[in-house]
PDB file of N, CA and C in Angstrom:
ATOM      1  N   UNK A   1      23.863-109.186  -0.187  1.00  0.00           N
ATOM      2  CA  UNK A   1      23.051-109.647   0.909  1.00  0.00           C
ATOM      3  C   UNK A   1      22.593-108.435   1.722  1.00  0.00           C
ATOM      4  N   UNK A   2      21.489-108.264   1.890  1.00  0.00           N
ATOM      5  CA  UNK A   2      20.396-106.969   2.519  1.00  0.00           C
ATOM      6  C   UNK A   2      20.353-107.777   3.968  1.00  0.00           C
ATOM      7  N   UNK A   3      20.537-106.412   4.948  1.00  0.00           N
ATOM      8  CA  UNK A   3      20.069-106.977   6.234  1.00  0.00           C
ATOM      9  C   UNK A   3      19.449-106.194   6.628  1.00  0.00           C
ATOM     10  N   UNK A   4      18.137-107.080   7.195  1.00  0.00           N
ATOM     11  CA  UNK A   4      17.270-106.130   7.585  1.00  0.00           C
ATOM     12  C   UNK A   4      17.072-105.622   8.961  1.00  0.00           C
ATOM     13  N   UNK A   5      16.765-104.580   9.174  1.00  0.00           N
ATOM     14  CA  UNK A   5      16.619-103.893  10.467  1.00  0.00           C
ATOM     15  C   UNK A   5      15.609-104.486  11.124  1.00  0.00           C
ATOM     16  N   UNK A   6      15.823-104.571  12.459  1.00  0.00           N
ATOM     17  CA  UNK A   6      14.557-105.227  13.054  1.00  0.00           C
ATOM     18  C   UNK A   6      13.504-104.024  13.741  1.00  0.00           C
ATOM     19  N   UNK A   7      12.353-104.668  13.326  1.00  0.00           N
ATOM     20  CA  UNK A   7      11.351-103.601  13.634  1.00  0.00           C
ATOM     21  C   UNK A   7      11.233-103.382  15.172  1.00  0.00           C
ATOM     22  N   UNK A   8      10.592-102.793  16.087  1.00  0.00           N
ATOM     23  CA  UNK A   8      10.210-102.910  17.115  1.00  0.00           C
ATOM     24  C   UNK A   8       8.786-103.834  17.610  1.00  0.00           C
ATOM     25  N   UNK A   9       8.543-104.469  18.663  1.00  0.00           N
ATOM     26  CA  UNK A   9       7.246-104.740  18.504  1.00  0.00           C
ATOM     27  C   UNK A   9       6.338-103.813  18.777  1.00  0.00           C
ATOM     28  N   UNK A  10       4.839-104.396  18.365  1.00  0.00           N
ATOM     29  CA  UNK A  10       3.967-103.555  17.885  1.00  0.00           C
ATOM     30  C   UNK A  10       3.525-102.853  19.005  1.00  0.00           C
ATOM     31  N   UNK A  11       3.652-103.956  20.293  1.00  0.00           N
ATOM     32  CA  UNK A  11       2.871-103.426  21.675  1.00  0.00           C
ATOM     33  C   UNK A  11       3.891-102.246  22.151  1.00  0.00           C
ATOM     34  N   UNK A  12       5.094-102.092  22.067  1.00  0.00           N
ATOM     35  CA  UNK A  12       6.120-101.446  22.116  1.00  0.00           C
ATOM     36  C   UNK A  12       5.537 -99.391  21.466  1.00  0.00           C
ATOM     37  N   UNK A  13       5.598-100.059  20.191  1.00  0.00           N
ATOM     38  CA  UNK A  13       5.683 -99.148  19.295  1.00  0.00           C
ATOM     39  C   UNK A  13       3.730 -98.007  19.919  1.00  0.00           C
ATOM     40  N   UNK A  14       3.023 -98.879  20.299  1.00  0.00           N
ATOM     41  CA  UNK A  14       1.688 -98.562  21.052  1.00  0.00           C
ATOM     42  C   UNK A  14       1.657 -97.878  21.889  1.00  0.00           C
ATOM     43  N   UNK A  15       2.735 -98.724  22.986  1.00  0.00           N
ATOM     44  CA  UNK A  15       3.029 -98.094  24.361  1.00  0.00           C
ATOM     45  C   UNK A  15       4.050 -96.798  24.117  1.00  0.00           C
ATOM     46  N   UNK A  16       4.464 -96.606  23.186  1.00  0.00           N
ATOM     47  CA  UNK A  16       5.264 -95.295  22.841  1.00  0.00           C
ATOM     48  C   UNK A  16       4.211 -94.171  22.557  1.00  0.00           C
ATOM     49  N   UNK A  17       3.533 -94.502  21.645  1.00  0.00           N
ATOM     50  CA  UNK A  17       2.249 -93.494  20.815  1.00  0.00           C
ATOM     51  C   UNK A  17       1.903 -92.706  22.193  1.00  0.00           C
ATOM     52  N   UNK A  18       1.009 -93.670  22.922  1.00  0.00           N
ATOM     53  CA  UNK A  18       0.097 -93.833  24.320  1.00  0.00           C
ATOM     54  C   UNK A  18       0.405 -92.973  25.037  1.00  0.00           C
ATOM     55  N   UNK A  19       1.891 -92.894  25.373  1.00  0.00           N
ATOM     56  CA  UNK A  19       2.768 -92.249  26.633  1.00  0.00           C
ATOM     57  C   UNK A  19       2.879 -90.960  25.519  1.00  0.00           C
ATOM     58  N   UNK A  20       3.227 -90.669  24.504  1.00  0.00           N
ATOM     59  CA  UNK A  20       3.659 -89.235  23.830  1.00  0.00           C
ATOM     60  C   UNK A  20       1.951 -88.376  23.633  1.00  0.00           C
ATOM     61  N   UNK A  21       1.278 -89.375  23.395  1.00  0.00           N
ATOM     62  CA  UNK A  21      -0.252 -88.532  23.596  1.00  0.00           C
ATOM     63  C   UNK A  21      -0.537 -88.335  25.006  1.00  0.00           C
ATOM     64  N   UNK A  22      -0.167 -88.943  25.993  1.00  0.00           N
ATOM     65  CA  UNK A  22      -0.910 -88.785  27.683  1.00  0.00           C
ATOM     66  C   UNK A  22      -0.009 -87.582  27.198  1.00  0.00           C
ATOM     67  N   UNK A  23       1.580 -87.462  27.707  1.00  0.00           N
ATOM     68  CA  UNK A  23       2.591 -86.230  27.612  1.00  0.00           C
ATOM     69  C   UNK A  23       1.631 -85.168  27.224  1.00  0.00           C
ATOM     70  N   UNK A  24       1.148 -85.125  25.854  1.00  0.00           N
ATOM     71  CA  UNK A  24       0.753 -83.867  25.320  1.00  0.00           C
ATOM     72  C   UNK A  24      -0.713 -83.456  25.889  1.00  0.00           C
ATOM     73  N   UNK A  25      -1.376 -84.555  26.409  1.00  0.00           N
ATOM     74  CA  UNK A  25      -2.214 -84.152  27.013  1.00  0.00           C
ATOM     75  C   UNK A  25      -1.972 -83.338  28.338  1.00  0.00           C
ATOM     76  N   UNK A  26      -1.247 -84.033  28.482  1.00  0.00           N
ATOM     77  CA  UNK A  26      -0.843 -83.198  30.228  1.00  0.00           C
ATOM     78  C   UNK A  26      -0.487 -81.946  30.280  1.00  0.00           C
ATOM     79  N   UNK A  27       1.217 -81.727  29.026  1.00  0.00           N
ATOM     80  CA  UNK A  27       1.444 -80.320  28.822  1.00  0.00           C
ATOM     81  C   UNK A  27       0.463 -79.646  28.564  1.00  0.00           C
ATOM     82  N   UNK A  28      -0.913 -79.860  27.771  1.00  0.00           N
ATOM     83  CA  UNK A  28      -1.697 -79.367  27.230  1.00  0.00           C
ATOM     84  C   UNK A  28      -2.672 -78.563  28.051  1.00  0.00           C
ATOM     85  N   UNK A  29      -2.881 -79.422  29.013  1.00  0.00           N
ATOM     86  CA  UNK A  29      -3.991 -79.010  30.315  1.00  0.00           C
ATOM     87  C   UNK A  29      -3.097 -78.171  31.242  1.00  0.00           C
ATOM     88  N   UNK A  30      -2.171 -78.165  31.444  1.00  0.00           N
ATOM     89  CA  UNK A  30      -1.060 -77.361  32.195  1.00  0.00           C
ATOM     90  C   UNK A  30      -1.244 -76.090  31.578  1.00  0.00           C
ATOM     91  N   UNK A  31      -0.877 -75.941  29.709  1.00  0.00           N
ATOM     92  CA  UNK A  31      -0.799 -74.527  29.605  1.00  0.00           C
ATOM     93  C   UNK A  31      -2.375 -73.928  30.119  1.00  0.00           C
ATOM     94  N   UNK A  32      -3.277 -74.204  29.140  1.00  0.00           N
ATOM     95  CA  UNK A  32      -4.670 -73.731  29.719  1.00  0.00           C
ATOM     96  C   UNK A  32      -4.803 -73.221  31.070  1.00  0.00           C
ATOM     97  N   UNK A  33      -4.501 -74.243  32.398  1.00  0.00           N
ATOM     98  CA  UNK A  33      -4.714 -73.967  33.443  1.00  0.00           C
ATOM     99  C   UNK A  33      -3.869 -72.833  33.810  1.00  0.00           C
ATOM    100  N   UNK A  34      -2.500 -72.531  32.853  1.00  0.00           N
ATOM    101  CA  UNK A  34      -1.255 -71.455  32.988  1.00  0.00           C
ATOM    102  C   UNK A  34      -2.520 -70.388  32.651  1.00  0.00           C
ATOM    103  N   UNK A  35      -2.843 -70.425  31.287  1.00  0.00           N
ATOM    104  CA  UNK A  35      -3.761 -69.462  30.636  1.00  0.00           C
ATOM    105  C   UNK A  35      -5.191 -68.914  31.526  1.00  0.00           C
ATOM    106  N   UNK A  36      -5.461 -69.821  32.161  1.00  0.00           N
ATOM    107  CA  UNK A  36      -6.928 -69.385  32.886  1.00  0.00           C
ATOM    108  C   UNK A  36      -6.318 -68.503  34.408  1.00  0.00           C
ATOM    109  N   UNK A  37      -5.216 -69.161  35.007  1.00  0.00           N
ATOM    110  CA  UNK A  37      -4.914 -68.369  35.784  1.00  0.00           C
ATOM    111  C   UNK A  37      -4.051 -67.053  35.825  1.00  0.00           C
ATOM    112  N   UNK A  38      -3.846 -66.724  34.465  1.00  0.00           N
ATOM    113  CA  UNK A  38      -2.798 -65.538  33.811  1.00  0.00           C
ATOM    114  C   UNK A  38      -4.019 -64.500  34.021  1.00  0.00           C
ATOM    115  N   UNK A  39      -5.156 -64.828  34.134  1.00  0.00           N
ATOM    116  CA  UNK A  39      -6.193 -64.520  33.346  1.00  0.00           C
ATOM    117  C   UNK A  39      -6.796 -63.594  34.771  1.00  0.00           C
ATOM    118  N   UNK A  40      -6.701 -62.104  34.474  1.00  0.00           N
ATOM    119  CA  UNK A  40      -7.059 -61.176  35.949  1.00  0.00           C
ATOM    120  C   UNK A  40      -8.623 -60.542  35.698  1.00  0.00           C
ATOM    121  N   UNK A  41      -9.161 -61.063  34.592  1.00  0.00           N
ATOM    122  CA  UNK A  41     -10.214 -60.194  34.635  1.00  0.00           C
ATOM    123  C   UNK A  41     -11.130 -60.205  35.288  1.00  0.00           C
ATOM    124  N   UNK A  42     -11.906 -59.446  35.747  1.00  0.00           N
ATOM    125  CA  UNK A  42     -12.898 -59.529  37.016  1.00  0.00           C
ATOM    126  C   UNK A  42     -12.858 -59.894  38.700  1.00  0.00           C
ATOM    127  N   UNK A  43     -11.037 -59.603  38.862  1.00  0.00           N
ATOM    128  CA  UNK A  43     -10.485 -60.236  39.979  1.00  0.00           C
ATOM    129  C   UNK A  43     -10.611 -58.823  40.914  1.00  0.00           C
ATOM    130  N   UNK A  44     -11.206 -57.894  40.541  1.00  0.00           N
ATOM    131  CA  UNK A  44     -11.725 -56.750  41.732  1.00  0.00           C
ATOM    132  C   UNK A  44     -13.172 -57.239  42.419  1.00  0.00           C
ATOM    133  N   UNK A  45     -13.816 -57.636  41.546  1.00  0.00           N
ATOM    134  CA  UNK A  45     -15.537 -57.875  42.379  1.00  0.00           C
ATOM    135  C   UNK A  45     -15.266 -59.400  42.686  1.00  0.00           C
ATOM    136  N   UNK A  46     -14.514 -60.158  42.721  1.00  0.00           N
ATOM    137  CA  UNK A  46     -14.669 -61.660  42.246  1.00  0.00           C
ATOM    138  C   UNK A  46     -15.172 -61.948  43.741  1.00  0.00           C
ATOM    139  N   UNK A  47     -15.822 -62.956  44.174  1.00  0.00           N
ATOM    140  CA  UNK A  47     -16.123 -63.482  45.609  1.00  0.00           C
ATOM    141  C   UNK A  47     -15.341 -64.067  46.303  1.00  0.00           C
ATOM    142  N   UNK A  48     -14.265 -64.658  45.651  1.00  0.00           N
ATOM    143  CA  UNK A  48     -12.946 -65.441  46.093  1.00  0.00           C
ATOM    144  C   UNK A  48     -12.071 -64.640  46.840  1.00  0.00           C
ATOM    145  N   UNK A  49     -12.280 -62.927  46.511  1.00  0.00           N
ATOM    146  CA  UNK A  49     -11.157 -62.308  47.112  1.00  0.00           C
ATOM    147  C   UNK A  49     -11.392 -62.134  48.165  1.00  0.00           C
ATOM    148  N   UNK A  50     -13.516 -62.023  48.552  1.00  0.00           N
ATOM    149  CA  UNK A  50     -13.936 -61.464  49.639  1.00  0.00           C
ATOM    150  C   UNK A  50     -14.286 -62.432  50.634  1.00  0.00           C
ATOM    151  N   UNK A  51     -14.413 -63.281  50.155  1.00  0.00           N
ATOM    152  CA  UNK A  51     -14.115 -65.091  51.048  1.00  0.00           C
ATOM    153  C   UNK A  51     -12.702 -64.794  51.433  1.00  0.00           C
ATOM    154  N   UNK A  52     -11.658 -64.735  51.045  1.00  0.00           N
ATOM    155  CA  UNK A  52     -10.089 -64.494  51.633  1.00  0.00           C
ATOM    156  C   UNK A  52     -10.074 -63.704  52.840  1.00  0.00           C
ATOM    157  N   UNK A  53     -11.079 -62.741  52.182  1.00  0.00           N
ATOM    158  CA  UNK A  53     -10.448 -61.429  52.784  1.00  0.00           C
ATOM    159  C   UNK A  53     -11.278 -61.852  54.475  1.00  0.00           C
ATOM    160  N   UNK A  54     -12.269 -62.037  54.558  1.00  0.00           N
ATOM    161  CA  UNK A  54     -13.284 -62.328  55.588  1.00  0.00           C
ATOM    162  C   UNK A  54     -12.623 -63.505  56.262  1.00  0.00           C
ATOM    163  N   UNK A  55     -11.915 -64.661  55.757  1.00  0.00           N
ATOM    164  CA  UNK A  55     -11.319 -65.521  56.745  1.00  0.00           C
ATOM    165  C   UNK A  55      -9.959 -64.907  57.003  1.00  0.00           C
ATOM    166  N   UNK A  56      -9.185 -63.905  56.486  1.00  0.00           N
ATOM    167  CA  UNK A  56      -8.159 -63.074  57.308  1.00  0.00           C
ATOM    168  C   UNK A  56      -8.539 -62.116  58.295  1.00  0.00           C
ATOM    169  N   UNK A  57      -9.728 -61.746  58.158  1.00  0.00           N
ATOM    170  CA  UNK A  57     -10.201 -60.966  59.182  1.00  0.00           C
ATOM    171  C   UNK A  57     -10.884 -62.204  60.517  1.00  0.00           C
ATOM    172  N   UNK A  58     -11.482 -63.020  60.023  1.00  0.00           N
ATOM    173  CA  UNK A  58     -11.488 -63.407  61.434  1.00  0.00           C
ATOM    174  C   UNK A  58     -10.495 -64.818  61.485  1.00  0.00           C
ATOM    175  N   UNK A  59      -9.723 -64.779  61.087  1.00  0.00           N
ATOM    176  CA  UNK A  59      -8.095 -65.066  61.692  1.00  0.00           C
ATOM    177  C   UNK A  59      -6.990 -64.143  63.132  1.00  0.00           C
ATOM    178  N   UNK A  60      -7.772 -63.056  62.130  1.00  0.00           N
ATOM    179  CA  UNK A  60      -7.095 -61.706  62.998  1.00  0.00           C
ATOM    180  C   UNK A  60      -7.691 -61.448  64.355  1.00  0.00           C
ATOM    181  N   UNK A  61      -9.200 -61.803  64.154  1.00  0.00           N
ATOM    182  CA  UNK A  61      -9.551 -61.770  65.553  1.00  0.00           C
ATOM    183  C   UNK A  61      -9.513 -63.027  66.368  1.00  0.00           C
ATOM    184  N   UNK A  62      -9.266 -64.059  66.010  1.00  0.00           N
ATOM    185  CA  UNK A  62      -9.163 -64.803  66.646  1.00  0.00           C
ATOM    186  C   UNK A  62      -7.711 -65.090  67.321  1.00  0.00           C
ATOM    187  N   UNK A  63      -6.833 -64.270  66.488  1.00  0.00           N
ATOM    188  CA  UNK A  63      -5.384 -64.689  66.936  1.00  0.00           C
ATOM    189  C   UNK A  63      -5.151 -63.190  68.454  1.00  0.00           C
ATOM    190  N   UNK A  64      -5.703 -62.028  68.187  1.00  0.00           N
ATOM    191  CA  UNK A  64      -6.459 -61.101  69.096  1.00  0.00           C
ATOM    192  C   UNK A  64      -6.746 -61.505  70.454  1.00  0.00           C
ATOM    193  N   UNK A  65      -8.121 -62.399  70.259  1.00  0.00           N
ATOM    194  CA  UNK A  65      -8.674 -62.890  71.661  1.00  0.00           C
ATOM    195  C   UNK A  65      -7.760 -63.746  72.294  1.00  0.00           C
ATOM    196  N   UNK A  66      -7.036 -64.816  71.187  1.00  0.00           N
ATOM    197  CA  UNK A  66      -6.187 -65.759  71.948  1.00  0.00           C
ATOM    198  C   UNK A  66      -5.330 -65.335  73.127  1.00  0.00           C
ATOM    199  N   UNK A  67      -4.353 -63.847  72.319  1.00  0.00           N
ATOM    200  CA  UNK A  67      -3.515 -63.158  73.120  1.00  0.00           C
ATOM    201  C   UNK A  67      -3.242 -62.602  74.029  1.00  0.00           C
ATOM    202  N   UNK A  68      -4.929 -61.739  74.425  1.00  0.00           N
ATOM    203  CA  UNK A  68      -5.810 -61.171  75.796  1.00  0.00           C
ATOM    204  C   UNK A  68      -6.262 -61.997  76.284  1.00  0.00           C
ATOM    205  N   UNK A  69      -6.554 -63.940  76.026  1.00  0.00           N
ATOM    206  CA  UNK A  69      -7.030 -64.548  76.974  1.00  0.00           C
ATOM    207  C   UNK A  69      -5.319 -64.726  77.776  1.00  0.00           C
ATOM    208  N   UNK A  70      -3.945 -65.002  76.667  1.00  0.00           N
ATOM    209  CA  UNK A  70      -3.050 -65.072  77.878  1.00  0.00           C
ATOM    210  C   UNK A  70      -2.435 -64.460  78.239  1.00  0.00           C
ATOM    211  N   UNK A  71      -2.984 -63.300  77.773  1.00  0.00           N
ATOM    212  CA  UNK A  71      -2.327 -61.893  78.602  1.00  0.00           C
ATOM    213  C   UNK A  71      -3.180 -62.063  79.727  1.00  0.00           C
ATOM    214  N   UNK A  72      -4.324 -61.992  80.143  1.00  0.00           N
ATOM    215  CA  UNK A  72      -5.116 -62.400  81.135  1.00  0.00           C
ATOM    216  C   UNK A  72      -4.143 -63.864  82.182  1.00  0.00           C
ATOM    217  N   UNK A  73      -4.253 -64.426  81.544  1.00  0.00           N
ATOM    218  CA  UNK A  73      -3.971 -65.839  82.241  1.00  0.00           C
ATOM    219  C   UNK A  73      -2.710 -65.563  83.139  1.00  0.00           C
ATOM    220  N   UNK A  74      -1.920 -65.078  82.190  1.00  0.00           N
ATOM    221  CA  UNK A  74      -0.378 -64.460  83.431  1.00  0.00           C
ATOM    222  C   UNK A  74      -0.645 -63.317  83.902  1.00  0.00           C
ATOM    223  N   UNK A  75      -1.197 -62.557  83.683  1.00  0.00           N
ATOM    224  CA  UNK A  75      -1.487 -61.695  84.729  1.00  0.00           C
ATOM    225  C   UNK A  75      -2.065 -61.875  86.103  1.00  0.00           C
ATOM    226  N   UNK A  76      -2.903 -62.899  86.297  1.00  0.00           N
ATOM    227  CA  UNK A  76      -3.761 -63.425  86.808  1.00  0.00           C
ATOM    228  C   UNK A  76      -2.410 -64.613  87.978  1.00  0.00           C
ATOM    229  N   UNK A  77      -1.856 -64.809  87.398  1.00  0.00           N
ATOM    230  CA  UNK A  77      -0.662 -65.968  88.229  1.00  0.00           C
ATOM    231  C   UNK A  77       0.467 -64.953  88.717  1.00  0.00           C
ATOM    232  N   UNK A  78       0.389 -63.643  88.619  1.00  0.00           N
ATOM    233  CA  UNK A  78       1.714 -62.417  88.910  1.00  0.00           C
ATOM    234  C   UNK A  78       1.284 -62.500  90.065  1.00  0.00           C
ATOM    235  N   UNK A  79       1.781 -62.343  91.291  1.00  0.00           N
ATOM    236  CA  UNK A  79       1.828 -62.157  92.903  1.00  0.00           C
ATOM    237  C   UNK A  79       1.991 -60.947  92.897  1.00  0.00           C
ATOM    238  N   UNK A  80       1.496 -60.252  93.907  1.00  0.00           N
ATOM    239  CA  UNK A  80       1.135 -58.768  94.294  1.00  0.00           C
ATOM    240  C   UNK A  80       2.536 -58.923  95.029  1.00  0.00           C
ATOM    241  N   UNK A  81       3.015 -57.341  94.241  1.00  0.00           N
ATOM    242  CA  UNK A  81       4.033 -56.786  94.946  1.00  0.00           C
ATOM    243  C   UNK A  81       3.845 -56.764  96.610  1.00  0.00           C
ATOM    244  N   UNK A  82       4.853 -57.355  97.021  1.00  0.00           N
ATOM    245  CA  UNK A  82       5.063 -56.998  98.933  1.00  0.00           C
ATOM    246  C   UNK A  82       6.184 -55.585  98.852  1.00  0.00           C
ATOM    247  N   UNK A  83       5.613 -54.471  99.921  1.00  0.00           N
ATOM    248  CA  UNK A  83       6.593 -53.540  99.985  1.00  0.00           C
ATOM    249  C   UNK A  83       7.703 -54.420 100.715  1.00  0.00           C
ATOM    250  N   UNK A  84       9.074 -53.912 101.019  1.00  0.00           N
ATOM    251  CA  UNK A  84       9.665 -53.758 101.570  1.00  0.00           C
ATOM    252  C   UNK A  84       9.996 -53.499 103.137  1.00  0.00           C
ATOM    253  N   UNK A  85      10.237 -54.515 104.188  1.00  0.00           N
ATOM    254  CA  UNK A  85      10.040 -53.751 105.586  1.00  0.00           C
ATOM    255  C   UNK A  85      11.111 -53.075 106.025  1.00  0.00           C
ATOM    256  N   UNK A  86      10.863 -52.041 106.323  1.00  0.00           N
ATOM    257  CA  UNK A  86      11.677 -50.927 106.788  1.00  0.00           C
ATOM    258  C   UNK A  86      12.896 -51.479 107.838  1.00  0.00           C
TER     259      UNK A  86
END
């Protein structure tokens, strides 16, 4: 007497395929995107660096003015020294 193994169902066996192809799709687009960003060539002239570089510079001045407006501001609230009466 043979007993037979029971198969899985089919929608089963689908939904397995489905999910191991998305998987490899995903790892797949991951390495590439690993690969494109490994990837330094032309990263001296590129415009991306000089877009960076131009919003760190006026970061810098803006964090600058902030500091002299409240260096200003308390200076401005300091009370003048009174001498001393003899």
């Amino acid at each position: 007497m043979e007993t037979e193994t029971p198969s899985p169902p089919t929608a089963f066996v689908a939904a397995g395929v489905w999910l191991a192809l998305a998987y490899n799709g995903v790892v797949d687009a991951g390495h590439r995107l690993a690969r494109r960003l490994a990837d330094d060539r032309g990263v001296e002239d590129s415009p991306s660096k000089l877009i960076f570089l131009a919003v760190a510079v006026a970061i810098a001045i803006a964090a600058g003015l902030f500091i002299i407006g409240v260096f200003n501001d308390a200076q401005d609230n300091v009370p003048d020294p009174v001498a001393p009466s003899p």
